[in-house]
Protein backbone atom coordinates (compact mmCIF):
# COMPACT_ATOMS: atom_id res chain seq x y z
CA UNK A 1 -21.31 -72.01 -65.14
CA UNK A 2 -22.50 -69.48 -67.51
CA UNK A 3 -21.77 -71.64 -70.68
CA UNK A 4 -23.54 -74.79 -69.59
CA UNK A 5 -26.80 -72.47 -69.26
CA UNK A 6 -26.34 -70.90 -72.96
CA UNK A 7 -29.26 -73.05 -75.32
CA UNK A 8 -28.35 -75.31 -77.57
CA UNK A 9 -29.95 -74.26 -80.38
CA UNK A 10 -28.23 -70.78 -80.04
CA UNK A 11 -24.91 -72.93 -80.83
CA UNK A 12 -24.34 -72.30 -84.42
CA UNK A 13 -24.10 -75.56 -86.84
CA UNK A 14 -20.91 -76.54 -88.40
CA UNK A 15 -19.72 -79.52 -90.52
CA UNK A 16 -17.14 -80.28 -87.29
CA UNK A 17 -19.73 -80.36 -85.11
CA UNK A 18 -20.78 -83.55 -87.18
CA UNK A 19 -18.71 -85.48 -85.91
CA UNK A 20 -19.57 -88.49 -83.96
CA UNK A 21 -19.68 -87.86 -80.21
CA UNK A 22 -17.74 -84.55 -80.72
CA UNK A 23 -19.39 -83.19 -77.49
CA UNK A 24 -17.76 -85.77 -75.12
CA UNK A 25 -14.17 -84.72 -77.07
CA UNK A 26 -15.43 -81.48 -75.97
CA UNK A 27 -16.13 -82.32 -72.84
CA UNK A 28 -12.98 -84.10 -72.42
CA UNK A 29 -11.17 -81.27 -73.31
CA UNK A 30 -12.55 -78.12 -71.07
CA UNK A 31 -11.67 -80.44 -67.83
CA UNK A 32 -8.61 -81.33 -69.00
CA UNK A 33 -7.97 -77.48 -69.12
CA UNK A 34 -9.57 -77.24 -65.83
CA UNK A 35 -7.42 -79.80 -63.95
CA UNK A 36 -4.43 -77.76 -65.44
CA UNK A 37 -5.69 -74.79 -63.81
CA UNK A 38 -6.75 -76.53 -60.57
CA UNK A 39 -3.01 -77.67 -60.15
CA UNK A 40 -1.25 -75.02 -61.33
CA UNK A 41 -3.88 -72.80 -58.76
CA UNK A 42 -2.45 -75.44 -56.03
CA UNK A 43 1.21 -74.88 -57.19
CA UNK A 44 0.85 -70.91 -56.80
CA UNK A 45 -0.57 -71.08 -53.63
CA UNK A 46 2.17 -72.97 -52.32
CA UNK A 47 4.89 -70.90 -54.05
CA UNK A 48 6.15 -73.32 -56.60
CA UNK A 49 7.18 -77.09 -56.75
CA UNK A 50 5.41 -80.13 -57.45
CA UNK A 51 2.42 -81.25 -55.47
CA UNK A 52 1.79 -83.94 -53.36
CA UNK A 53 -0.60 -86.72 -53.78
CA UNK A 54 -3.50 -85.61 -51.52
CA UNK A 55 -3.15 -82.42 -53.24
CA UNK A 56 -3.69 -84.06 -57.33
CA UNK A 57 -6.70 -86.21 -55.39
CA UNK A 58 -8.16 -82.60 -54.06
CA UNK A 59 -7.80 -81.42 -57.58
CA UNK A 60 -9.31 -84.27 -59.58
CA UNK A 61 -12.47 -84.49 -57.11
CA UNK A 62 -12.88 -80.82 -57.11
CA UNK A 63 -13.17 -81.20 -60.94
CA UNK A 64 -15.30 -84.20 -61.39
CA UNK A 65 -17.75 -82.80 -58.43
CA UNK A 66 -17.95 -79.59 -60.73
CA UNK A 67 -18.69 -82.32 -64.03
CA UNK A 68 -21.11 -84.15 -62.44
CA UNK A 69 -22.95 -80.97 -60.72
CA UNK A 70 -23.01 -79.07 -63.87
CA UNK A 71 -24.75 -82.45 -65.50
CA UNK A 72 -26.57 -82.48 -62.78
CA UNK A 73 -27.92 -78.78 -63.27
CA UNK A 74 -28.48 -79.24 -66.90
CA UNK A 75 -30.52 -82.72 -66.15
CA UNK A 76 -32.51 -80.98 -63.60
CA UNK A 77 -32.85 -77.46 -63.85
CA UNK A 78 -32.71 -76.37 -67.54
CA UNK A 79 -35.54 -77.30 -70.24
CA UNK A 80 -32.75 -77.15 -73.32
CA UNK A 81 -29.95 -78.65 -72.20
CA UNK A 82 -29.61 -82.51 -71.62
CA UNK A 83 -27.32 -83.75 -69.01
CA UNK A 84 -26.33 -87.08 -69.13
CA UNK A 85 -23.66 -89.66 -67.48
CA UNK A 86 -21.94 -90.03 -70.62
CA UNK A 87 -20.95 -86.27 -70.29
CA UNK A 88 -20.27 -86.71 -66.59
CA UNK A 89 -17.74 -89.30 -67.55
CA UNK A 90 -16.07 -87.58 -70.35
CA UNK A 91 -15.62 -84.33 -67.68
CA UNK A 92 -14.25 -86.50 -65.12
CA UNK A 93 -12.03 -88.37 -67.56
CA UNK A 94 -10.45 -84.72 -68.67
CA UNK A 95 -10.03 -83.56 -65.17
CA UNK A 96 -8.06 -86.72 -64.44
CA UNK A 97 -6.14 -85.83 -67.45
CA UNK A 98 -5.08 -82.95 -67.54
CA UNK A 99 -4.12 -83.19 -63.69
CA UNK A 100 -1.49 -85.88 -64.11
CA UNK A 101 -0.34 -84.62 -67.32
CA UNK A 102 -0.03 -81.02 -65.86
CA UNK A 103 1.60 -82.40 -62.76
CA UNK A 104 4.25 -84.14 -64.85
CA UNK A 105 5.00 -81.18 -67.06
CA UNK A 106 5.44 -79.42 -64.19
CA UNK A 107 7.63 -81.63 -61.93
CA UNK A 108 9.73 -81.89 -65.04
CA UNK A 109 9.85 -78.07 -65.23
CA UNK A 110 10.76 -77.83 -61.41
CA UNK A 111 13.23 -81.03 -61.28
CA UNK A 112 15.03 -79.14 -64.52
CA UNK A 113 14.70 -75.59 -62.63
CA UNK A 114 16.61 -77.21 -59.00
CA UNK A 115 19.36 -78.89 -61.66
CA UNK A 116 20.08 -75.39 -63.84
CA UNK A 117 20.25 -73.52 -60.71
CA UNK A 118 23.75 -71.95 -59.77
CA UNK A 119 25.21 -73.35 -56.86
């Protein structure tokens, strides 16, 4: 919560940074890391395995309720920072991402872990 506060013009400039639309690739990319860690939080706290379905739809509307609130925050409540829908849709798009890919990578792990194992 503490990075969507920090002002932009504190954000130093770079030629990559000039990139067209590089914040929503940005965007896109901290909620895909955050559905990873929403499902593999899910997979811990039920020791191990894959999930089930109601569990990836908890995880992908936990994240895009934190992408639009944070939007929402920046839209509202802070005088240098923009939110906008465009952002809101990039977060929800990583969160979505990085759940299913997550919870294929590690289905594969756990279907290859249940085959290796010694009978």
């Amino acid at each position: 919560m503490l990075a969507i506060a920090y002002p932009g013009e504190n954000i130093p400039d770079s030629d990559l940074l000039k990139f067209p639309h590089i914040d929503k690739v940005v965007h896109f990319g901290l909620f895909a890391v955050l559905g990873t860690l929403l499902v593999n939080g899910f997979r811990k706290k039920r020791g191990g395995g894959s999930l089930h379905s109601k569990e990836l739809m908890l995880c992908i509307a936990m994240g895009i309720v934190f992408g639009v609130v944070t939007e929402y925050f920046q839209y509202c409540c802070l005088s240098d920072r923009h939110g906008n829908v465009p952002d809101a849709m990039a977060n929800g798009f990583g969160t979505i991402f990085g759940v299913i890919v997550s919870a294929q990578l590690f289905r594969k792990m756990f279907d290859f872990q249940e085959k290796n194992e010694p009978d």
